[in-house]
Protein backbone atom coordinates (compact mmCIF):
# COMPACT_ATOMS: atom_id res chain seq x y z
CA UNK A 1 -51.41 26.21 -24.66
CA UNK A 2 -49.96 23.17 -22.74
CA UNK A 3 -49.68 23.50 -19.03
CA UNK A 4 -46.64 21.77 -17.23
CA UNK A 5 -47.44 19.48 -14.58
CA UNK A 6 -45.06 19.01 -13.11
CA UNK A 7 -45.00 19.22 -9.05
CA UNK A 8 -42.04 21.11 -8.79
CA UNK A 9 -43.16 23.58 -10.83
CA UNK A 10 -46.82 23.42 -9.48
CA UNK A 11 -44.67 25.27 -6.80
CA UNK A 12 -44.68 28.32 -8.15
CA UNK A 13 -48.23 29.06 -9.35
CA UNK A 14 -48.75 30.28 -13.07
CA UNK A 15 -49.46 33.50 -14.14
CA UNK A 16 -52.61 33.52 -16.05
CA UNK A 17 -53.04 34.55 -19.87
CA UNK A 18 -51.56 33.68 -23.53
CA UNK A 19 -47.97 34.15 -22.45
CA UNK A 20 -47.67 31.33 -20.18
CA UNK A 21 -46.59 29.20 -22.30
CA UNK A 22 -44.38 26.17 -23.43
CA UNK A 23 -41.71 27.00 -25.66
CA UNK A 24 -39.29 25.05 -27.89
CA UNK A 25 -35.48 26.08 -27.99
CA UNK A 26 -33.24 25.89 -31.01
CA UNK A 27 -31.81 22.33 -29.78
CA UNK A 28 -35.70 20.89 -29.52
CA UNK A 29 -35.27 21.58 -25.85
CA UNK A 30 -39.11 22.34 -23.76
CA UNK A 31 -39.40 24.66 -21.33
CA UNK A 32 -41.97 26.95 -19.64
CA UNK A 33 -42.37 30.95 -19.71
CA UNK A 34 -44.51 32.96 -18.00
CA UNK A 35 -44.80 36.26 -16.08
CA UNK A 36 -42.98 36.46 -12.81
CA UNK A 37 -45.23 36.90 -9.77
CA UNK A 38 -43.69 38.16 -5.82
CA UNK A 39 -43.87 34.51 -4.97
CA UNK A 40 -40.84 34.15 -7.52
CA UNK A 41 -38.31 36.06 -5.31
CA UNK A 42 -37.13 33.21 -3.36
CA UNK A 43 -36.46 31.08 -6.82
CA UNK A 44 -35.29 33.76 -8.40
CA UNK A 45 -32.45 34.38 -5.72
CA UNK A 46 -31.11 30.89 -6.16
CA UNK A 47 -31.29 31.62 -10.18
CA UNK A 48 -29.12 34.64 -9.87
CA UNK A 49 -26.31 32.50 -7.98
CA UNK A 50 -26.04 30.04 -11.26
CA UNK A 51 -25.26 32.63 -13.51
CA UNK A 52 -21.90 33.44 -14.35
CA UNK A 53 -20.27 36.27 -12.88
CA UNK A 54 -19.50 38.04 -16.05
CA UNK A 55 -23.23 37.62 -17.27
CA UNK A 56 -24.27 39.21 -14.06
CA UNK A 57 -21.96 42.13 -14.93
CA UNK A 58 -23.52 42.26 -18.11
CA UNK A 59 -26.96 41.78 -17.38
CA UNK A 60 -27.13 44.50 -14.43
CA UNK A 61 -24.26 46.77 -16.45
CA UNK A 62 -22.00 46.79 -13.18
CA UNK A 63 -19.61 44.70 -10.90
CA UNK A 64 -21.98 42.97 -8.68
CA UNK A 65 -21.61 39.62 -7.39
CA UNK A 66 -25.17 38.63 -5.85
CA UNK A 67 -28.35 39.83 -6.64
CA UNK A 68 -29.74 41.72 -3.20
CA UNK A 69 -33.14 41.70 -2.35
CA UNK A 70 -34.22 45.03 -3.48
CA UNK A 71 -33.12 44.34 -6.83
CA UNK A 72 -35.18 40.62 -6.55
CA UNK A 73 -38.21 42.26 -5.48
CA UNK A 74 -37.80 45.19 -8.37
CA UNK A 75 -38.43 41.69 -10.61
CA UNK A 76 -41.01 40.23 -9.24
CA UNK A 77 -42.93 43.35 -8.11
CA UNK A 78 -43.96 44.62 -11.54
CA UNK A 79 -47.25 46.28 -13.05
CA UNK A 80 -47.87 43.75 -16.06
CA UNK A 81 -48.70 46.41 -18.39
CA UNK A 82 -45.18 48.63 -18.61
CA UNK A 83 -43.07 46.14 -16.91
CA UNK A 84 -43.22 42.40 -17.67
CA UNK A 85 -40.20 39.82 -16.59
CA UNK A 86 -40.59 36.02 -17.95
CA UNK A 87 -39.47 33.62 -16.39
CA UNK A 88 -38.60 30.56 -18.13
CA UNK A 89 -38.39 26.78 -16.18
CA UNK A 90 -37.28 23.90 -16.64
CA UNK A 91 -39.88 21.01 -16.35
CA UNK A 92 -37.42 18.67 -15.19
CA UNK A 93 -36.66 20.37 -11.83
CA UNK A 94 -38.95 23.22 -12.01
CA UNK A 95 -36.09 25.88 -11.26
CA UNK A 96 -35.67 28.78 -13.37
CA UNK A 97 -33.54 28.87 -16.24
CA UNK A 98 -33.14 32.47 -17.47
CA UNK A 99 -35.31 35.58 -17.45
CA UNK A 100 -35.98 38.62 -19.60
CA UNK A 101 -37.02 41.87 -18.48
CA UNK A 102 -39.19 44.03 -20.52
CA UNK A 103 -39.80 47.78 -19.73
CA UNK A 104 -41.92 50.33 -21.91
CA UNK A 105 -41.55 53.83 -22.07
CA UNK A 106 -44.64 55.83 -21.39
CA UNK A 107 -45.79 56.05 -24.50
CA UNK A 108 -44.87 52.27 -25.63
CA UNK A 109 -42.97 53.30 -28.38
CA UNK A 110 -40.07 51.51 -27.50
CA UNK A 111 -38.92 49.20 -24.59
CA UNK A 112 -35.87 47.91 -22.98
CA UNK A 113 -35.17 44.08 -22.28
CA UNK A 114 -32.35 42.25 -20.67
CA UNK A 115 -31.82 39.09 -20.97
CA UNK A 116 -30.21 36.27 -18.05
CA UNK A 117 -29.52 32.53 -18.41
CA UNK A 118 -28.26 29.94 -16.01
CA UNK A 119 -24.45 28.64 -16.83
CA UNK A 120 -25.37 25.60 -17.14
CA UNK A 121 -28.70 25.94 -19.42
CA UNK A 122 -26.28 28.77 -22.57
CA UNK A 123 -25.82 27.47 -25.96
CA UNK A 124 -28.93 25.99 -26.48
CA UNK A 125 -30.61 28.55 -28.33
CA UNK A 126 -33.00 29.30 -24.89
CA UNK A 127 -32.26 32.95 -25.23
CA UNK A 128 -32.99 33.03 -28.55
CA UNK A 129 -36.76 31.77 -28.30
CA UNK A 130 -37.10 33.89 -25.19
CA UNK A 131 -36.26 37.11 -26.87
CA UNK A 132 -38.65 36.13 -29.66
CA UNK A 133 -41.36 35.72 -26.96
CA UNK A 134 -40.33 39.20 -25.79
CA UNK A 135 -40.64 40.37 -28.59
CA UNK A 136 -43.68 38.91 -29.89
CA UNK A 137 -45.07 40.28 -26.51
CA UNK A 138 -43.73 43.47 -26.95
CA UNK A 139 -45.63 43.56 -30.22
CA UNK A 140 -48.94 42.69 -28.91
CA UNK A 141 -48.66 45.61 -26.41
CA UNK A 142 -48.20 48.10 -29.76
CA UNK A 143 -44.13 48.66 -28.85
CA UNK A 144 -42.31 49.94 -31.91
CA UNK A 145 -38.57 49.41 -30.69
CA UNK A 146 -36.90 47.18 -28.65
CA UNK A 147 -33.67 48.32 -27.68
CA UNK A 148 -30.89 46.30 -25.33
CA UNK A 149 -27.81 48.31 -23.64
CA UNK A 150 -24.62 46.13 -23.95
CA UNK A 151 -21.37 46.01 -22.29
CA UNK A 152 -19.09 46.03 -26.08
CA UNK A 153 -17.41 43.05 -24.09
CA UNK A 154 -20.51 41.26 -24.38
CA UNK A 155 -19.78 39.34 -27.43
CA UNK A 156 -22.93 36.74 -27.09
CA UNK A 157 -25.35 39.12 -26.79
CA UNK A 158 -24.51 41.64 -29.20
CA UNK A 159 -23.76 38.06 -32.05
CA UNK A 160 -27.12 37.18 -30.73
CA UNK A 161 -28.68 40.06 -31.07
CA UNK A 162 -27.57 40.81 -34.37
CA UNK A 163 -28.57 37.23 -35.94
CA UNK A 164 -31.98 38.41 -34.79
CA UNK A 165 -32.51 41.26 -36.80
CA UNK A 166 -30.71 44.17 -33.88
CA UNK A 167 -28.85 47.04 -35.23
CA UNK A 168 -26.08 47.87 -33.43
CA UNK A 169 -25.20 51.89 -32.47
CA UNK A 170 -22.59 53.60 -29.97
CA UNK A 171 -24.69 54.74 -27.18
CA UNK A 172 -24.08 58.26 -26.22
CA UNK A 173 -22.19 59.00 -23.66
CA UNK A 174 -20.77 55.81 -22.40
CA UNK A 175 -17.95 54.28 -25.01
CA UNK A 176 -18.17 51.20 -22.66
CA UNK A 177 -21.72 50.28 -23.97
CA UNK A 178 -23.24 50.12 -27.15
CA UNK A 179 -27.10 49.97 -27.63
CA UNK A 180 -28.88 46.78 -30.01
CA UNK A 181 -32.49 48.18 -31.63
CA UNK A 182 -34.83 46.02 -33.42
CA UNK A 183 -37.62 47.19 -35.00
CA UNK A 184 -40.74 45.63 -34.66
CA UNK A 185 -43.80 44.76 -37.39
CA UNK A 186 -47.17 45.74 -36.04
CA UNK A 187 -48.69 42.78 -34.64
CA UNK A 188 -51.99 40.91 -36.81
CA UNK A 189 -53.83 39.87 -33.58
């Protein structure tokens, strides 16, 4: 694994272990995941003001137009074991990107993840190789499903998902939102 160094991104220290990483996006574009730490609240504040409204909508599934600091801190302040959010940056300016959240159930057979990108950093294939990093994570940790709740107006994510392998079922209750599975291969390591 190749460490970025970069001093803007020397800024917010690295999380150790094999999923700080570089990564490659579809376009050949290189960037750096790794686990979010507290430190991150500040950076990922000023993240959450470059994405588009409507992708806030559809990443927190509800009208809100900044990110408060409970919900910041609910990101950063995670257990690493049930929980994990990445955080990718870019190595040019060391802000973040995007960021997927990853949550277990107790028993790890399946988890949630939700997915955010900066405006200015979508069709690029980013979320793509993040979700594959989720999931490749999620597989380490012995999770059988991922699953992904999405507004049915949230054509991107549900194409995205789809080209990756998600099936797509109503999700009870709540006609508004339909719910993206994949299932995952055991992992070889």
């Amino acid at each position: 694994m190749v460490e970025l160094v970069n001093e803007r991104t020397r800024a917010t220290p690295p999380s150790p272990g094999p999923w700080s990483t570089d990564l490659i996006a579809r376009d050949g574009y290189l960037f750096h995941v790794r686990p979010a730490a507290p430190e991150d609240e500040p950076a990922l504040g000023e993240f959450f003001r470059h994405v588009d409204r409507e992708d806030l909508r559809f990443r927190f599934l509800s009208a809100i137009h900044k990110v408060g600091h409970d919900q910041l801190k609910a990101l950063v302040t995670i257990d690493h074991d049930h929980t994990e959010n990445f955080l990718a940056f870019d190595p040019a300016t060391g802000r973040i990107i995007a960021t997927a959240m990853l949550a277990a159930d107790d028993s790890f057979a399946r988890a949630e993840v939700a997915v955010a990108i900066r405006a200015d950093f979508k069709r690029r294939g980013i979320s793509w190789t993040l979700l594959d990093h989720v999931a490749q994570f999620a597989r380490s940790k012995g999770i059988l499903t991922l699953e992904s709740i999405e507004s049915r107006d949230n054509h991107q994510a549900i194409d995205l998902e789809r080209e990756r392998g998600w099936v797509a079922s109503a999700c009870p209750g709540d006609p508004a939102a339909m719910i993206l599975r994949m299932t995952l291969a055991p992992s070889l390591t």
